[in-house]
Protein backbone atom coordinates (compact mmCIF):
# COMPACT_ATOMS: atom_id res chain seq x y z
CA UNK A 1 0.00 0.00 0.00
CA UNK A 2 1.17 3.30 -0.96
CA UNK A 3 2.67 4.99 1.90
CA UNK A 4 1.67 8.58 0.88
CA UNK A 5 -1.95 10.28 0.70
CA UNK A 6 -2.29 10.99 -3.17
CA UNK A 7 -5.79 10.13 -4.21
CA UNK A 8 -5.98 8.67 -7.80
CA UNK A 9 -8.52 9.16 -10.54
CA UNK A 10 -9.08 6.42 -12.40
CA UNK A 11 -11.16 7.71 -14.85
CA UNK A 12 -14.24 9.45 -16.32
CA UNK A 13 -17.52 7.51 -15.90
CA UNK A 14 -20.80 8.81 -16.54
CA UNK A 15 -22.02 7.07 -13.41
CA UNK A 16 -19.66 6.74 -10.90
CA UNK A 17 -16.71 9.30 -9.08
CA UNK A 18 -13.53 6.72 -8.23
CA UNK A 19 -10.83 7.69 -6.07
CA UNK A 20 -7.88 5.59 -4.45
CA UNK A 21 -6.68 7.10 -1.24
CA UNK A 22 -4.41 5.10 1.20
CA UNK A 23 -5.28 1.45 -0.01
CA UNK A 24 -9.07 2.55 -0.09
CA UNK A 25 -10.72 3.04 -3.25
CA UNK A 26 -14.00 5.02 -3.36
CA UNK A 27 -16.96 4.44 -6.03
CA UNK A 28 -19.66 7.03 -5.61
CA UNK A 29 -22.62 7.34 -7.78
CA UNK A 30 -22.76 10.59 -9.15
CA UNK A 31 -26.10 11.17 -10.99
CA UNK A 32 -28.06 12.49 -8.01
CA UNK A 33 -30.62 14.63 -10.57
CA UNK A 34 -32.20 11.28 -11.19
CA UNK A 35 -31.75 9.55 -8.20
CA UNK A 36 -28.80 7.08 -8.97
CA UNK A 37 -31.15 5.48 -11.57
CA UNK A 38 -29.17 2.66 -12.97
CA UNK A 39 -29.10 3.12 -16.68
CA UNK A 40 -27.22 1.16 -19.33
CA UNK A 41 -23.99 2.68 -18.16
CA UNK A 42 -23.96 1.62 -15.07
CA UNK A 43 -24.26 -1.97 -15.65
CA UNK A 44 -21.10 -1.69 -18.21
CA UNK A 45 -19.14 0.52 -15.67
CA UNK A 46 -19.75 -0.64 -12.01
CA UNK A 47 -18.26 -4.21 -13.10
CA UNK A 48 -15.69 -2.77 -14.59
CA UNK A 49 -14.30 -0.50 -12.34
CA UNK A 50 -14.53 -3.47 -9.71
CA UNK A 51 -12.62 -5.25 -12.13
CA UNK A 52 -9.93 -2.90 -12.37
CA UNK A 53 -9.59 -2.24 -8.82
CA UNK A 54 -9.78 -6.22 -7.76
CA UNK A 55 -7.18 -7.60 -10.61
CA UNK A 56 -4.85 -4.77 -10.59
CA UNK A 57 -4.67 -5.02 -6.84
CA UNK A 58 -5.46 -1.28 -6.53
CA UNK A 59 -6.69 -1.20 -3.07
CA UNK A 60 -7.18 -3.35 0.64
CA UNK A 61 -10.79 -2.00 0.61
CA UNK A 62 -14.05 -0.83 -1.76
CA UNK A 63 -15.77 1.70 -0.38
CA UNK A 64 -19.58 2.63 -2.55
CA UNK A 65 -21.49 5.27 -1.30
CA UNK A 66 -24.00 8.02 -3.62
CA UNK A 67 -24.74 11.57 -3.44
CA UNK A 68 -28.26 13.06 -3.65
CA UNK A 69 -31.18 12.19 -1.30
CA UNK A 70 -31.35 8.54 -2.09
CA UNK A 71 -29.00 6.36 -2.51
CA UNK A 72 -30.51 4.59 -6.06
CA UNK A 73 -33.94 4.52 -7.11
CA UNK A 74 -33.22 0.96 -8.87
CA UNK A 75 -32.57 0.04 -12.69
CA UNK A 76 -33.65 2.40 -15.24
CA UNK A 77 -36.73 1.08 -17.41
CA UNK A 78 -35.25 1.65 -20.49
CA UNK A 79 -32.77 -1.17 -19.53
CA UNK A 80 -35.94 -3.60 -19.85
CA UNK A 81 -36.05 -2.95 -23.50
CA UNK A 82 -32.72 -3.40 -24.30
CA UNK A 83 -32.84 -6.34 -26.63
CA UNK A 84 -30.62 -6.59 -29.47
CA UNK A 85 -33.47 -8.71 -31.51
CA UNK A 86 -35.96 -7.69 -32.98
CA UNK A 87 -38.59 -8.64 -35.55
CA UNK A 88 -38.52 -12.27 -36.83
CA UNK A 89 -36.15 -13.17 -33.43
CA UNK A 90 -38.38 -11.78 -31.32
CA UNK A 91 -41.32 -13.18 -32.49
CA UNK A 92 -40.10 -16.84 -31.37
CA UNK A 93 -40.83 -17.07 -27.61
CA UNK A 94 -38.42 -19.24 -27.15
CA UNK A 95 -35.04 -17.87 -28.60
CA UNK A 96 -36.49 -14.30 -27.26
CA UNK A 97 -36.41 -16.22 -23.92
CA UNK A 98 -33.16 -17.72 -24.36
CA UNK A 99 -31.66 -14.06 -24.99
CA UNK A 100 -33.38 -12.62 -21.88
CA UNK A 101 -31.94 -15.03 -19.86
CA UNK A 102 -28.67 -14.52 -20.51
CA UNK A 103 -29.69 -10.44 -20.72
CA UNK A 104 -30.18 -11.19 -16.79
CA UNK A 105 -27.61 -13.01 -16.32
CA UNK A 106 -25.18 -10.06 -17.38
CA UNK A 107 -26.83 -7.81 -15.28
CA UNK A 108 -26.23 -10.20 -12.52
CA UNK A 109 -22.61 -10.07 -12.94
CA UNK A 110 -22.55 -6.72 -12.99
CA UNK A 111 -23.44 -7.50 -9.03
CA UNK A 112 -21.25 -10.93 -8.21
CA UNK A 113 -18.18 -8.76 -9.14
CA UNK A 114 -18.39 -7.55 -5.69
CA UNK A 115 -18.93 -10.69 -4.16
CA UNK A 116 -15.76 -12.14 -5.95
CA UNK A 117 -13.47 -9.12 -5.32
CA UNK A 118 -10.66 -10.23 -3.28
CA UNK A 119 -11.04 -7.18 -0.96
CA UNK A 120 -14.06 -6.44 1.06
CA UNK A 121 -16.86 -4.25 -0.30
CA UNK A 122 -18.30 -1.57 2.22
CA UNK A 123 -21.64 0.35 1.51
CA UNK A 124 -22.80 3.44 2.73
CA UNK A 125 -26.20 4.12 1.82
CA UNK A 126 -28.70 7.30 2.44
CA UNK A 127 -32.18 7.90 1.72
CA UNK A 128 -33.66 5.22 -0.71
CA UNK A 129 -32.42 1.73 -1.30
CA UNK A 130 -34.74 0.68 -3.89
CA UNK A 131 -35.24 -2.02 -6.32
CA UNK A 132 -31.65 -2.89 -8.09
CA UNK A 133 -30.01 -0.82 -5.07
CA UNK A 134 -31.10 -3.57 -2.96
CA UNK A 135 -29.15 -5.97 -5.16
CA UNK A 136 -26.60 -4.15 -5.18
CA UNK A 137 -25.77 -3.64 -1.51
CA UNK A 138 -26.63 -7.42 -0.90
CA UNK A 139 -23.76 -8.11 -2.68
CA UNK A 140 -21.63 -6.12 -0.42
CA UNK A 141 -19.76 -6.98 2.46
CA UNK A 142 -20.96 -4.85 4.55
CA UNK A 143 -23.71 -2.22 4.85
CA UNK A 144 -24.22 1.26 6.97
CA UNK A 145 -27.23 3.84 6.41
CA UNK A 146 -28.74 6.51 7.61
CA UNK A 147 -31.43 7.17 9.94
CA UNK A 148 -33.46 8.23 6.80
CA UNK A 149 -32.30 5.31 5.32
CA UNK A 150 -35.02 2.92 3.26
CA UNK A 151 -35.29 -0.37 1.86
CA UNK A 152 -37.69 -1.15 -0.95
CA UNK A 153 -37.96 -4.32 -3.02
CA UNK A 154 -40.01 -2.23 -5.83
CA UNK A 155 -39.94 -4.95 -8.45
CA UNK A 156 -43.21 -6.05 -7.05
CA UNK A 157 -45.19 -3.00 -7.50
CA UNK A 158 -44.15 -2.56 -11.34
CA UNK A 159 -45.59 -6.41 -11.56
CA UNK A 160 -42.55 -8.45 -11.62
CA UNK A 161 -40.47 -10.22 -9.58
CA UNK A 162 -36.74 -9.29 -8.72
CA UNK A 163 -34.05 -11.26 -10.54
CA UNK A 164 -30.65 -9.39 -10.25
CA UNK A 165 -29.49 -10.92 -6.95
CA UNK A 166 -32.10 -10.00 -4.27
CA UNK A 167 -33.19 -13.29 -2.96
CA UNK A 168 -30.33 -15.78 -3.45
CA UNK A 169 -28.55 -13.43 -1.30
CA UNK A 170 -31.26 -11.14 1.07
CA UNK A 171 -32.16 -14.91 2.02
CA UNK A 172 -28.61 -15.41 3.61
CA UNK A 173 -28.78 -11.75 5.03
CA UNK A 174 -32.20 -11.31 6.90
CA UNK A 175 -34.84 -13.95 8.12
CA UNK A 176 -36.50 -15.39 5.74
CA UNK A 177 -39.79 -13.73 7.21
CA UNK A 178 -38.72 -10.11 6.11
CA UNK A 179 -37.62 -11.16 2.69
CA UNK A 180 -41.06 -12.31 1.87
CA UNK A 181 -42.71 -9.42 3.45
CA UNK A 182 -40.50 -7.42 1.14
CA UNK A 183 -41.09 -9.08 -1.67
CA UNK A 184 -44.54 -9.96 -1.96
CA UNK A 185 -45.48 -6.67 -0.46
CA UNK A 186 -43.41 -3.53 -1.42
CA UNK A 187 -43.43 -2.14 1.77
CA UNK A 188 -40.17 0.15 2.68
CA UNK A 189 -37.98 -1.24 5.37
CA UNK A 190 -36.74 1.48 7.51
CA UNK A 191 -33.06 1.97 8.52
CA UNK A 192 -33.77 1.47 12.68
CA UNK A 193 -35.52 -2.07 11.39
CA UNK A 194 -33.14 -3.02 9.08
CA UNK A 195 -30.50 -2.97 11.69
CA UNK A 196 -32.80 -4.64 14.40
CA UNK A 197 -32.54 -7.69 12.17
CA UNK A 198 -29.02 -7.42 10.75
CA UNK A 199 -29.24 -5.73 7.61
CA UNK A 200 -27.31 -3.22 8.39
CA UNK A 201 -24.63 -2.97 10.78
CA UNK A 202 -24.95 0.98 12.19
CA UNK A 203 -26.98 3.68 11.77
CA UNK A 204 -25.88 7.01 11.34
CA UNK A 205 -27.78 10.63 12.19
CA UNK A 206 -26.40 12.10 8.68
CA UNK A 207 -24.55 10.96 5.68
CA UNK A 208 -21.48 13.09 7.03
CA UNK A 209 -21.35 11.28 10.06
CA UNK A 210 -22.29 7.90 7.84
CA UNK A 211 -18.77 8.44 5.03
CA UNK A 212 -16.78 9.00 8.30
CA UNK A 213 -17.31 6.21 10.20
CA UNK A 214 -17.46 4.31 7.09
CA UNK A 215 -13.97 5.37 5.54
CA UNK A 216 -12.55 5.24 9.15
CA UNK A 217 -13.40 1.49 9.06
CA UNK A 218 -12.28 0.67 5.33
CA UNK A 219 -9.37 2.08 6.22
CA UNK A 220 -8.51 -0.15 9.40
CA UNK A 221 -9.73 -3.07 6.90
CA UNK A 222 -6.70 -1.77 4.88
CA UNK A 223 -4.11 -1.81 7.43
CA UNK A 224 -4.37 -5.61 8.26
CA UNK A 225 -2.71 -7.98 6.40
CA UNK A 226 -4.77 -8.23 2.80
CA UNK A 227 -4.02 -11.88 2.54
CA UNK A 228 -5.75 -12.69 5.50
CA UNK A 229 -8.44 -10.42 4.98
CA UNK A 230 -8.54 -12.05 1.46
CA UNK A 231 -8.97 -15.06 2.64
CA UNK A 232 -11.29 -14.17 5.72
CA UNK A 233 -13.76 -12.95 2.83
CA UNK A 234 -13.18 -16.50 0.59
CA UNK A 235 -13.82 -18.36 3.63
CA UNK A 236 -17.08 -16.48 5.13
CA UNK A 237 -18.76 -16.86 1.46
CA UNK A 238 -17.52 -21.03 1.03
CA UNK A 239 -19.15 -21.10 4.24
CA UNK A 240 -22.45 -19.39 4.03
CA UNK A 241 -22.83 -21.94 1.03
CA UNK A 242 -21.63 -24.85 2.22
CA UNK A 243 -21.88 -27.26 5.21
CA UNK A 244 -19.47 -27.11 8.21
CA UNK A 245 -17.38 -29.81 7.37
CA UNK A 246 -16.91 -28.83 3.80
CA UNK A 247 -15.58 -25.48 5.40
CA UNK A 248 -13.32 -26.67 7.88
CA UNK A 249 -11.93 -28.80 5.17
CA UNK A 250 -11.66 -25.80 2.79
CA UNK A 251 -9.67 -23.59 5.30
CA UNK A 252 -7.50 -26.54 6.21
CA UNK A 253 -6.10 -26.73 1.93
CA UNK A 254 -6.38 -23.05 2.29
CA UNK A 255 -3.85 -23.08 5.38
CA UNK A 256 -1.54 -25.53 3.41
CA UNK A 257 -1.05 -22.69 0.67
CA UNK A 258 -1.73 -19.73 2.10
CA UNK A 259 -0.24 -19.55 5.53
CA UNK A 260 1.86 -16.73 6.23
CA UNK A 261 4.52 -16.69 9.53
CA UNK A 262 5.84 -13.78 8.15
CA UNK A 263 3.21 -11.76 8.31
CA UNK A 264 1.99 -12.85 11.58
CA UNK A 265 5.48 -12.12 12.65
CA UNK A 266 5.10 -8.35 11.10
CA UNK A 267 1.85 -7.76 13.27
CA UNK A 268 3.41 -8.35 16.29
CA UNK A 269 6.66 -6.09 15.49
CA UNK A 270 4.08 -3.44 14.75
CA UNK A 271 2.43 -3.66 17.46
CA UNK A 272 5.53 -4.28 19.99
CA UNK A 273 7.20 -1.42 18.27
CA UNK A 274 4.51 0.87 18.08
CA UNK A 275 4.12 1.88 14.18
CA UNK A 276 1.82 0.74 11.46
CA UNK A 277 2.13 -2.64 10.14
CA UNK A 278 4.23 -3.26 6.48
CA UNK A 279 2.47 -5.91 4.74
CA UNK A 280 2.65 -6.34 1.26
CA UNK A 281 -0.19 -6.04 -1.46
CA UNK A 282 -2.15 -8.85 -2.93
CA UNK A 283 -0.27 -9.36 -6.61
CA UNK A 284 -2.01 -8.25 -9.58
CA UNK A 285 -4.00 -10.79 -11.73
CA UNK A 286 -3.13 -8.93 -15.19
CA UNK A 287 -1.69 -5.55 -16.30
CA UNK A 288 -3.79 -2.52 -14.79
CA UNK A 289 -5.77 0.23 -16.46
């Protein structure tokens, strides 16, 4: 991790602000005028940005948070009618079917590339949470809000049912109970609820108070070893979908390759002597930017 304070741009996106400041980078939605909507942009850039950041080894710790009163008001309609067929194509149900699953199953990805980013994902969220902004933060590590913070599975009241991520992983999030409230009702969870039952870890008086607590913690997040925090997050998701023994076994192979003595042994200098810890970065996967 870069020992000086330089924040980096990484580049012009019509949806998001990044910034890279001491082994934190930053994603914050920037099109508060229409409530974070998520149009076609933002399925091609959040991914890749993610992308960037996790295989050029770019940062200890992701960090999305949004501007405006609400956080995202959920996927743009015009998405819906994106479909590169048309006419004879579309008149088969089936092969128009074929092409709308796969269709979802991009915009899905859009959302696992969080999941599978080697460093943790933190999410800071104000005001609404709604529709594919519930995906979206599902797919996070970790989630803070506002007191004026809001849930909403909307899909339901525009008659259809949610299919970017919200169940497969709301289901491992908040009791089942909930969920189908959620869903089959449209009803807004509130931020002081969605904490009483886990959603969301604090809640915060303002969205000032909500970025500093927020980058205070991404930041300690970056000052631990990233292997082991790397491997803390491969381990937590093999075992929210798998059984115990299939865990244990996993961190045991994991141990065998991945076990570091001299890191352990640079967390205890640090701490003996008194100074921040020296660990080195997780390699790159393939050339950067």
């Amino acid at each position: 991790m870069a020992d000086d304070a330089q924040t980096l741009t990484l580049a012009a996106y019509e949806c998001f602000d990044v910034s890279i400041d001491a082994g934190v980078a930053h994603i914050r939605l920037k099109r508060p005028e229409a409530f974070n909507s998520m149009v076609r942009a933002f399925w091609r850039e959040l991914p890749a940005i993610v992308e960037a950041i996790n295989d050029g080894a770019l940062a200890r710790c992701i960090v999305i948070s949004s501007t405006g009163k609400h956080f995202c008001s959920g996927m743009d309609l015009a998405v819906f009618g994106g479909g590169e067929g048309s006419g004879e194509r579309q008149a088969d149900r089936a092969t128009a079917g074929e092409m709308m699953r796969h269709h979802v199953r991009h915009l899905q990805d859009s959302f696992t590339a969080l999941e599978k980013a080697r460093m943790p994902v933190l999410a800071a969220i104000q005001g609404g949470c709604i529709g594919g902004g519930v995906d979206l933060v599902s797919a996070c590590d970790i989630r803070y809000a506002t007191a004026d913070a809001f849930f909403c599975v909307q899909e339901i009241n525009i008659g259809m049912t949610a299919d970017v991520g919200t169940f497969p992983r709301l289901c491992g999030l908040i009791p089942q109970g909930w969920v189908r409230e959620m869903a089959y009702t449209g009803r807004r969870l509130p931020a002081h609820k969605a904490r009483e039952i886990g959603l969301v870890n604090e809640v915060f008086d303002t969205q000032e108070e909500l970025l500093t607590h927020v980058m205070a913690t991404a930041r300690e997040i970056a000052s631990k070893a990233p292997l082991a925090v790397a491997g803390s997050k491969v381990m937590i998701n093999y075992a929210r979908d798998h059984t115990i023994d299939d865990g244990l076994d996993y961190i045991a192979t994991w141990q065998t390759g991945m076990f570091s003595g001299p890191h352990m042994v640079e967390a205890f200098t640090a701490r003996k002597e008194g100074r921040e810890t020296r660990f080195p970065d997780l390699l790159p996967l393939r050339d950067g930017l």
